[in-house]
Protein backbone atom coordinates (compact mmCIF):
# COMPACT_ATOMS: atom_id res chain seq x y z
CA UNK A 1 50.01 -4.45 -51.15
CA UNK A 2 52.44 -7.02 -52.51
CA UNK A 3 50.84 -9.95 -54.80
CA UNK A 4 53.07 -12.36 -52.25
CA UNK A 5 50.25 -11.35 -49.47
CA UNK A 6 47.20 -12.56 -51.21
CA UNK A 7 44.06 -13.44 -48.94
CA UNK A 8 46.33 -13.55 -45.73
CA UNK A 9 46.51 -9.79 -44.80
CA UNK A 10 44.71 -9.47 -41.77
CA UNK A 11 43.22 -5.79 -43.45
CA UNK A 12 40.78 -8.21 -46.12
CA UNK A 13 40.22 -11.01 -43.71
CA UNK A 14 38.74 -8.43 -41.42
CA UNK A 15 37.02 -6.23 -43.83
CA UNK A 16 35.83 -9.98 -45.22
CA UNK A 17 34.18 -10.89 -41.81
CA UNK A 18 32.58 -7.04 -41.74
CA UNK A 19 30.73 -7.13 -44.25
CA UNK A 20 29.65 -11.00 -43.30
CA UNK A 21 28.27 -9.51 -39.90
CA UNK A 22 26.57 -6.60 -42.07
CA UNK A 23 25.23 -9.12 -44.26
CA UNK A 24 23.46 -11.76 -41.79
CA UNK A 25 22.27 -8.42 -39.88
CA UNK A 26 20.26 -7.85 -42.81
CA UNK A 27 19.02 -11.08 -43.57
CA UNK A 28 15.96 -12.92 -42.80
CA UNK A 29 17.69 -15.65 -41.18
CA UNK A 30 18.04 -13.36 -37.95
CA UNK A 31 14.16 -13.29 -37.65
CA UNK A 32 13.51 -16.97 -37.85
CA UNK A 33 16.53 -18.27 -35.49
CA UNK A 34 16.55 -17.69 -31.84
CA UNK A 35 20.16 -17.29 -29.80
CA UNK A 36 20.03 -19.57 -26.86
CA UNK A 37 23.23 -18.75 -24.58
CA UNK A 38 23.83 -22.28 -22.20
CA UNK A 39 25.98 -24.05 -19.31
CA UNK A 40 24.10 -26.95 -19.33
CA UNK A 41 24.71 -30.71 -20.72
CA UNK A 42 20.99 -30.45 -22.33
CA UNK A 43 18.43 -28.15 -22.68
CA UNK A 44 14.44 -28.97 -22.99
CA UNK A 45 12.89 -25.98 -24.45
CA UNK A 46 8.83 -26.66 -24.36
CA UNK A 47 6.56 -25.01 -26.76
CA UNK A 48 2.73 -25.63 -26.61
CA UNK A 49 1.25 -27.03 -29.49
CA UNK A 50 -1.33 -25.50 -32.14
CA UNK A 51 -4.96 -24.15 -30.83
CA UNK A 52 -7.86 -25.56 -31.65
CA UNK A 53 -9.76 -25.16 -34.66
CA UNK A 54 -12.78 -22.64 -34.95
CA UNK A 55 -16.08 -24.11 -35.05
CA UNK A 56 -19.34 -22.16 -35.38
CA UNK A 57 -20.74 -21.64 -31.85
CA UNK A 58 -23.65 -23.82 -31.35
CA UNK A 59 -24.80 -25.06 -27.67
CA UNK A 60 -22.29 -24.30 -25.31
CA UNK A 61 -18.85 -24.24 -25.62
CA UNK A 62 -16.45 -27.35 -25.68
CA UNK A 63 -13.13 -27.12 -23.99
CA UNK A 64 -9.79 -28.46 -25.78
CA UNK A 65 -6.32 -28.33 -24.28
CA UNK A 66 -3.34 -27.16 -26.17
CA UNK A 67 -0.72 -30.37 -27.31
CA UNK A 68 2.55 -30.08 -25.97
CA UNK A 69 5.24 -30.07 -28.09
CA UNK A 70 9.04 -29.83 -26.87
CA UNK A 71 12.72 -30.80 -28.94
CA UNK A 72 15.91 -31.51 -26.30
CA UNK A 73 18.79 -30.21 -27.48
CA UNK A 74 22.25 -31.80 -26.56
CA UNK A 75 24.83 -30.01 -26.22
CA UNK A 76 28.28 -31.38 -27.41
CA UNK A 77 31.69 -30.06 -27.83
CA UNK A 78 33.15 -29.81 -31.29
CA UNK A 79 36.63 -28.72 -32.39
CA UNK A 80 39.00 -27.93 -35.32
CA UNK A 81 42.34 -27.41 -35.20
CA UNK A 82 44.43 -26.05 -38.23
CA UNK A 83 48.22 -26.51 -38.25
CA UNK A 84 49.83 -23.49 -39.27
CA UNK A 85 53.61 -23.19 -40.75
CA UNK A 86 55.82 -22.03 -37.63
CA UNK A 87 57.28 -19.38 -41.12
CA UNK A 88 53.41 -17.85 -41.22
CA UNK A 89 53.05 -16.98 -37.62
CA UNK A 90 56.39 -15.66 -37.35
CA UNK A 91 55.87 -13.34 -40.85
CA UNK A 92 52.20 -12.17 -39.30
């Protein structure tokens, strides 16, 4: 491989990106985050809210309900765009 190449040959870029995809498949982050595929403008995703507390059981029992607890996510369009010498494409 030529020094002229540097990052640009596709052979790194693609063994870069790789060993990303290895990476995050081993990472923690993967067990936290949740994948949410949409073709909607919003989406309300509802959770319910944290259980009572124990108490010791004297008399009978007293009912509580569960607080609801929700996040609306928006979703928006976002874009980047990268001019690229005409002398690149044509050399790639």
């Amino acid at each position: 491989m030529s020094a002229n190449k540097g990052l640009s040959s596709r052979a790194i870029i693609g063994s870069f990106y790789n060993r990303l995809d290895v990476a995050q498949e081993a990472s923690w982050v993967t067990d936290l985050g949740m994948l949410f595929q949409t073709d909607q403008e919003s989406e309300t995703y509802k959770w319910l809210g944290m259980a009572p507390a124990m108490r010791e059981w004297v008399g009978g029992r007293h009912s509580k309900g569960l607080r609801e607890n929700g996040i609306t996510i928006e979703n928006k369009k976002f874009e980047a765009t990268m001019g690229v010498p005409v002398d690149w494409m044509r050399r790639d």
